[in-house]
Protein backbone atom coordinates (compact mmCIF):
# COMPACT_ATOMS: atom_id res chain seq x y z
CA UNK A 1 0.00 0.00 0.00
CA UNK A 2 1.64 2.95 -1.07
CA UNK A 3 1.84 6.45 1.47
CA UNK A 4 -0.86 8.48 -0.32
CA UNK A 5 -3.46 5.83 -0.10
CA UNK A 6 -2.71 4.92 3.43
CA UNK A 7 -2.76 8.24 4.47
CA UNK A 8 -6.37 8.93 3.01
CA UNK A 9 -7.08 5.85 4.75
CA UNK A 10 -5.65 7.05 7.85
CA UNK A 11 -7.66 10.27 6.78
CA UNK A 12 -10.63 9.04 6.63
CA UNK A 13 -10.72 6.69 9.39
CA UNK A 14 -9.88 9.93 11.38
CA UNK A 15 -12.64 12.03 10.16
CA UNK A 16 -14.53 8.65 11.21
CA UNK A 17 -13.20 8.72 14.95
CA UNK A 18 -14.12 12.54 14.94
CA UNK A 19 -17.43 12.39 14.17
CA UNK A 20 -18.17 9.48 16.24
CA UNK A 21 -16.84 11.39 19.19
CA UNK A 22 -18.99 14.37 18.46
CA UNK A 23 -22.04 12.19 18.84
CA UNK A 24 -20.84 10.88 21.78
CA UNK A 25 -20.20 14.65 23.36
CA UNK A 26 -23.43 16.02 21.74
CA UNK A 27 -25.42 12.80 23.89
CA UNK A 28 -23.49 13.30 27.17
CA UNK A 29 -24.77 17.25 26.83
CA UNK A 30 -28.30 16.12 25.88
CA UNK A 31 -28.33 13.16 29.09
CA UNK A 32 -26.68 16.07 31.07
CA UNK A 33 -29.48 18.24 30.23
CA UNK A 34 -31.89 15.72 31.30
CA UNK A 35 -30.35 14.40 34.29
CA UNK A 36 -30.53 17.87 35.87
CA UNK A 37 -34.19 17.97 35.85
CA UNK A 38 -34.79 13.96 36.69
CA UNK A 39 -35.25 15.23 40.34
CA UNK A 40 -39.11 15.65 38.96
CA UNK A 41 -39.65 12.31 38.68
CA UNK A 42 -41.04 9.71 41.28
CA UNK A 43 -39.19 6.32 41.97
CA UNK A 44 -42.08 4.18 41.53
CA UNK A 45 -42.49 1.07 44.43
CA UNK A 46 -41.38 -2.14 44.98
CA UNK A 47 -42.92 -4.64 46.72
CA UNK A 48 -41.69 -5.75 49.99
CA UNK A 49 -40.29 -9.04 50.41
CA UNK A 50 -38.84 -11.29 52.73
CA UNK A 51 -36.02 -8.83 54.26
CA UNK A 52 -39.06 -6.45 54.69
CA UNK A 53 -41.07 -8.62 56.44
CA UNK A 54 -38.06 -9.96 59.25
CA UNK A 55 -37.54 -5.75 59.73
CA UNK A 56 -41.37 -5.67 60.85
CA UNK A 57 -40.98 -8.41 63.02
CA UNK A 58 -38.05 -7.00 64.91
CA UNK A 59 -39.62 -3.69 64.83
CA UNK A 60 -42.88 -5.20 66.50
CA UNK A 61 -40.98 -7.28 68.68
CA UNK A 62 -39.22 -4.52 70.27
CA UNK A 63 -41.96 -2.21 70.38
CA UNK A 64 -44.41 -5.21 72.24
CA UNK A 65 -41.36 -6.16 74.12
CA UNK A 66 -41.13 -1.92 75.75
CA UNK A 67 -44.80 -2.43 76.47
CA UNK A 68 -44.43 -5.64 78.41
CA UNK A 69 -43.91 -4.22 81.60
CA UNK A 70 -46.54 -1.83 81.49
CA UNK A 71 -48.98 -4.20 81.12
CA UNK A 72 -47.78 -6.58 83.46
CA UNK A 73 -47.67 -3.38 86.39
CA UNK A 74 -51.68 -4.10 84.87
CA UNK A 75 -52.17 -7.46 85.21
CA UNK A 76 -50.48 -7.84 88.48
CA UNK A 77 -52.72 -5.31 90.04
CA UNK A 78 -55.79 -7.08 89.14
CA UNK A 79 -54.30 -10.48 91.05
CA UNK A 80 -54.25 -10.71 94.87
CA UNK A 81 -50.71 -11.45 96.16
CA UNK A 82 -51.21 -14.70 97.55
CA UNK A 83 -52.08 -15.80 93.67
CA UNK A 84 -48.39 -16.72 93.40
CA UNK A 85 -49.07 -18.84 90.45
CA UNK A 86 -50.97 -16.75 88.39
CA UNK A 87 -48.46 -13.61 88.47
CA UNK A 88 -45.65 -16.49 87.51
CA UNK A 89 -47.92 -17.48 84.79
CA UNK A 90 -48.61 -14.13 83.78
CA UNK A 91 -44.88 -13.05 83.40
CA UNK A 92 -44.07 -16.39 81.24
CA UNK A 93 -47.04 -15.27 79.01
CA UNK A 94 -45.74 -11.49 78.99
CA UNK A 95 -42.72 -12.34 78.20
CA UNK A 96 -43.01 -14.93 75.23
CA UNK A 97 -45.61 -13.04 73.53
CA UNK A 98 -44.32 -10.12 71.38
CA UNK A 99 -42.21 -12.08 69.35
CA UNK A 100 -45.62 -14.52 67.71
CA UNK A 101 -47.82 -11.17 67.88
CA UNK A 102 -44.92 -9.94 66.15
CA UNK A 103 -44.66 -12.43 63.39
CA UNK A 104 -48.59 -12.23 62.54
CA UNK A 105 -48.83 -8.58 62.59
CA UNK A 106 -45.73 -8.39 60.15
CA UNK A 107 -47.55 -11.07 58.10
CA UNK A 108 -51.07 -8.99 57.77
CA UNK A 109 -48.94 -5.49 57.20
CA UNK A 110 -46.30 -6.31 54.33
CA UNK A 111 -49.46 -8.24 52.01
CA UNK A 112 -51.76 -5.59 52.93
CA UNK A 113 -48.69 -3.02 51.44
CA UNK A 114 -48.29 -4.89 48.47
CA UNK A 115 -51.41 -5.43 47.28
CA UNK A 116 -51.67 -1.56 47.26
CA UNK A 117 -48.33 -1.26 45.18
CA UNK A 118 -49.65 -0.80 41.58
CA UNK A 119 -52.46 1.33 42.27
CA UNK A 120 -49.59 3.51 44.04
CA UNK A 121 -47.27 2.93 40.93
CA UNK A 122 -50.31 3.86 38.65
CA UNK A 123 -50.47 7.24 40.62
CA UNK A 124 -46.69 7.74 40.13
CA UNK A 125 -46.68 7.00 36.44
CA UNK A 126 -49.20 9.78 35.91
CA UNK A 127 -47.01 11.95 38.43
CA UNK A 128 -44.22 11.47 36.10
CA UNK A 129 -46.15 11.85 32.90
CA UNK A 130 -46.74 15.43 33.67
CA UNK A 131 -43.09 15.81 35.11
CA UNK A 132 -41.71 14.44 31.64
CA UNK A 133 -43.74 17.25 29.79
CA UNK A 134 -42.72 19.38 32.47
CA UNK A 135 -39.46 18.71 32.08
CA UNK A 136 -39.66 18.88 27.92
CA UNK A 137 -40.47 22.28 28.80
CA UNK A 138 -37.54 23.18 30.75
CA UNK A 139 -35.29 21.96 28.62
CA UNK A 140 -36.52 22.96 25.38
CA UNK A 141 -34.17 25.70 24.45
CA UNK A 142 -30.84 23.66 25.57
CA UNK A 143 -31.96 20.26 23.96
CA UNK A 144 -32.93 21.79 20.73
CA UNK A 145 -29.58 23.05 19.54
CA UNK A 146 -27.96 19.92 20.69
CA UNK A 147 -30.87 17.99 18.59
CA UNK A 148 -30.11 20.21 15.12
CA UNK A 149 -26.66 19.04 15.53
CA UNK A 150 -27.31 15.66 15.94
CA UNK A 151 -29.02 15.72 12.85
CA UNK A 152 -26.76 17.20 10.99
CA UNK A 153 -24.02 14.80 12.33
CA UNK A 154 -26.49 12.39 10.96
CA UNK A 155 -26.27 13.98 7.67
CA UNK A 156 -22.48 13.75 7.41
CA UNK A 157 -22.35 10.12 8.74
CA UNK A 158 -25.12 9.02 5.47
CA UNK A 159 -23.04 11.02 2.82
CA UNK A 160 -19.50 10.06 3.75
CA UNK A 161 -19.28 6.97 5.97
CA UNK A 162 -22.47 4.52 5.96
CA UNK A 163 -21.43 0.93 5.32
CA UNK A 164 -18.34 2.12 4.71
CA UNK A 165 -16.95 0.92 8.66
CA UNK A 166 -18.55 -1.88 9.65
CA UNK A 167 -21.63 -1.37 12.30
CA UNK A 168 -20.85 -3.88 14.38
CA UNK A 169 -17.43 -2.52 15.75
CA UNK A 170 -18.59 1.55 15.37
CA UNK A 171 -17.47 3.08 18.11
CA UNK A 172 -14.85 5.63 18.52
CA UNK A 173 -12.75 3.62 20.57
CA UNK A 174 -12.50 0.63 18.04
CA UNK A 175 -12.44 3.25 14.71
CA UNK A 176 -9.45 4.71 17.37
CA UNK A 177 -7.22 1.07 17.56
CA UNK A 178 -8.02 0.84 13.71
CA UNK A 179 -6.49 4.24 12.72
CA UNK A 180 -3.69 2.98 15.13
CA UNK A 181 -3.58 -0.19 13.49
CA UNK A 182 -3.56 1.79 9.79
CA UNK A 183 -0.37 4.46 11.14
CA UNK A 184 1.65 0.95 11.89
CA UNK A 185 1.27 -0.38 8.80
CA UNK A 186 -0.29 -3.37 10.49
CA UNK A 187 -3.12 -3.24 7.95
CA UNK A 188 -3.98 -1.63 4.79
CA UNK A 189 -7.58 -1.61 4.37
CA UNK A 190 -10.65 -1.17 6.73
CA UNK A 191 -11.29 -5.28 6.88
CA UNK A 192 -7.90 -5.85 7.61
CA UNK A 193 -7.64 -3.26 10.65
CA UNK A 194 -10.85 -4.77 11.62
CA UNK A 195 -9.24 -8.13 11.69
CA UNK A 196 -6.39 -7.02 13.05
CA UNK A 197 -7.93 -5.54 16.28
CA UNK A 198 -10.00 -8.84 16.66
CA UNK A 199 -6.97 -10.73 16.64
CA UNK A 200 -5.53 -7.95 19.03
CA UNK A 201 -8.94 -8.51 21.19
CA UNK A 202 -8.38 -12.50 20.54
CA UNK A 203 -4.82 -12.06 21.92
CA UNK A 204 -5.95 -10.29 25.43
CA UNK A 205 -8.39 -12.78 25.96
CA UNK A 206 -6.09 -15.44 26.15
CA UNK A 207 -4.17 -13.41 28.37
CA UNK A 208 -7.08 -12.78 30.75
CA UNK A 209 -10.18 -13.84 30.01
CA UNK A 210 -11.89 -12.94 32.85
CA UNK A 211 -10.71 -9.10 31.78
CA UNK A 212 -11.52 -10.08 28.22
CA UNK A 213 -14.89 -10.92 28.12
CA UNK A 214 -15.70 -7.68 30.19
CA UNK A 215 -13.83 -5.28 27.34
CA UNK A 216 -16.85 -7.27 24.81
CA UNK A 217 -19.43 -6.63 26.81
CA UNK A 218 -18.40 -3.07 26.96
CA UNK A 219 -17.67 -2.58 23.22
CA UNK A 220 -21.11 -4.39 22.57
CA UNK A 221 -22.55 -1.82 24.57
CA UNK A 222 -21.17 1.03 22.85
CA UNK A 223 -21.43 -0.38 19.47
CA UNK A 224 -25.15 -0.25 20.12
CA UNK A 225 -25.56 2.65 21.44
CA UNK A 226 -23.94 4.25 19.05
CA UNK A 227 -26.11 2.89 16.52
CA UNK A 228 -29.20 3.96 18.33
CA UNK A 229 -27.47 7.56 17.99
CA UNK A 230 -27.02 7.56 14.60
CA UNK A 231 -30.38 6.00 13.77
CA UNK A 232 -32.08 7.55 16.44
CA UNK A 233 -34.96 10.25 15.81
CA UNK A 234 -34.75 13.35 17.75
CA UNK A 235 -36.41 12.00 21.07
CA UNK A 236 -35.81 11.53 24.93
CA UNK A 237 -32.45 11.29 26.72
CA UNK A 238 -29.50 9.32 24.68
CA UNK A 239 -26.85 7.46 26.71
CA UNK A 240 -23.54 9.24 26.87
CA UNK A 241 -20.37 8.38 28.86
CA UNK A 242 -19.16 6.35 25.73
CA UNK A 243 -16.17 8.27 25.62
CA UNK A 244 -14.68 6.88 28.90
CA UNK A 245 -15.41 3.39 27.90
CA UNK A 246 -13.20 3.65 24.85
CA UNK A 247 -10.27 4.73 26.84
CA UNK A 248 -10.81 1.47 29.09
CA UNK A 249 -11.36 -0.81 25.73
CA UNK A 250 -8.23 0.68 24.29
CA UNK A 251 -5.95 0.28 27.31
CA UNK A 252 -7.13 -3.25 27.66
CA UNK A 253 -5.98 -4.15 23.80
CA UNK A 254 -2.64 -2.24 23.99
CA UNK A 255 -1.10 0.49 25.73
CA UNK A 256 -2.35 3.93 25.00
CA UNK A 257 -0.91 6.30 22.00
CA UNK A 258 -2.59 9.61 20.96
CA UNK A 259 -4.48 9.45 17.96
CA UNK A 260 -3.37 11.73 14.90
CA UNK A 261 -4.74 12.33 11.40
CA UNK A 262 -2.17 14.63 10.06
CA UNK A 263 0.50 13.50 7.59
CA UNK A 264 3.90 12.68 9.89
């Protein structure tokens, strides 16, 4: 491959990684913009379960347990003092019962709770209907500008790079190793720096795969959202923090090295 084609590889591949990371900025400002308005909305319930339930019982053991000996200062007064027996009787009793009162009236509170969980999550969900228009209000005039130039990222990523780079790996990080890949004349076309950093990938997961298999699972999930980006009409909150993933997916193929698009 001679210089002037590798370097309008390298070239393009650049102008690849570029745009990518402008989508991934232009999300992060857009999920910023959202996230400082998501006070508005309402965590909707979750049913208690069995952790739930023990935390009543202790809670109505100790509270029938504080009340023991107020009723037994009760119950002794109503018994003569000869009626040894009875007061005996009376303390066993006193003392044995808060835990079983304790168990049934955690068993009748934490059903009685849940069954009224959805119609509290259907009163949330309209809560947090109006707080999402709400909240499309308040952000109109910052998410607009960041929407027009998602679209016309969108624009530039149709006219000069769809199905040229290969969906499945479009991320900036992996567009990043194969520019790297390109400059060390490790590869001279796109499918070969694509091959090459699956190899690469290949290569660290036989050193660790443990390590390994979390790097996919990351790239996976930047691959897809940055097809959701791309794709994506111009609605709701986007993902962002894709940019900080790609330094971790790079640093786990090789060691880091600045990525340049001008002609050394």
């Amino acid at each position: 491959m001679d210089n002037d084609a590798r370097f309008q590889l390298e070239q393009h591949l650049g102008g690849l990684y570029h745009l990518l990371t402008r989508f991934e900025s232009l999300s992060e400002q857009k999920e910023a913009v959202y996230q400082r308005h998501a006070y508005l909305y309402q965590p909707y319930k979750k049913k208690w379960r069995a952790g739930m339930y023990w935390l009543w019982v202790l809670i109505g053991t100790v509270a029938l347990t504080a009340l023991t000996p107020v009723v037994g200062s009760i119950v002794y007064s109503a018994t003569t003092p000869s009626d040894t027996v009875a007061s005996v009787l009376v303390g066993i009793v006193l003392f044995l019962l808060p835990f079983p009162l304790a168990l049934i009236a955690a068993g009748v509170i934490v059903p009685v709770r849940n069954r009224r969980v959805p119609a509290m999550n259907a009163r949330i969900e309209q809560s947090n209907q109006q707080a999402a228009v709400r909240i499309g209000e308040l952000t109109a005039p910052e998410i607009h500008p960041i929407d027009r130039q998602l679209v016309q990222a969108r624009r530039e990523y149709s006219d000069g790079y769809a199905g040229w780079f290969p969906e499945k790996y479009l991320s900036s990080a992996d567009v990043a190793a194969c520019w790297q890949i390109v400059h060390d004349h490790r590869a001279s076309t796109v499918q070969e720096a694509v091959n090459r950093l699956l190899t690469d990938q290949h290569e660290q997961y036989l050193r660790d795969a443990a390590s390994a298999q979390l790097v996919e699972q990351q790239r996976a999930t930047r691959v897809a959202q940055m097809n959701g980006i791309i794709n994506a009409t111009m609605q709701g909150a986007m993902i962002g923090a894709i940019r900080a993933d790609g330094v971790a997916t790079r640093a786990a193929i090789a060691a880091p090295r600045t990525v340049r698009i001008e002609r050394r």
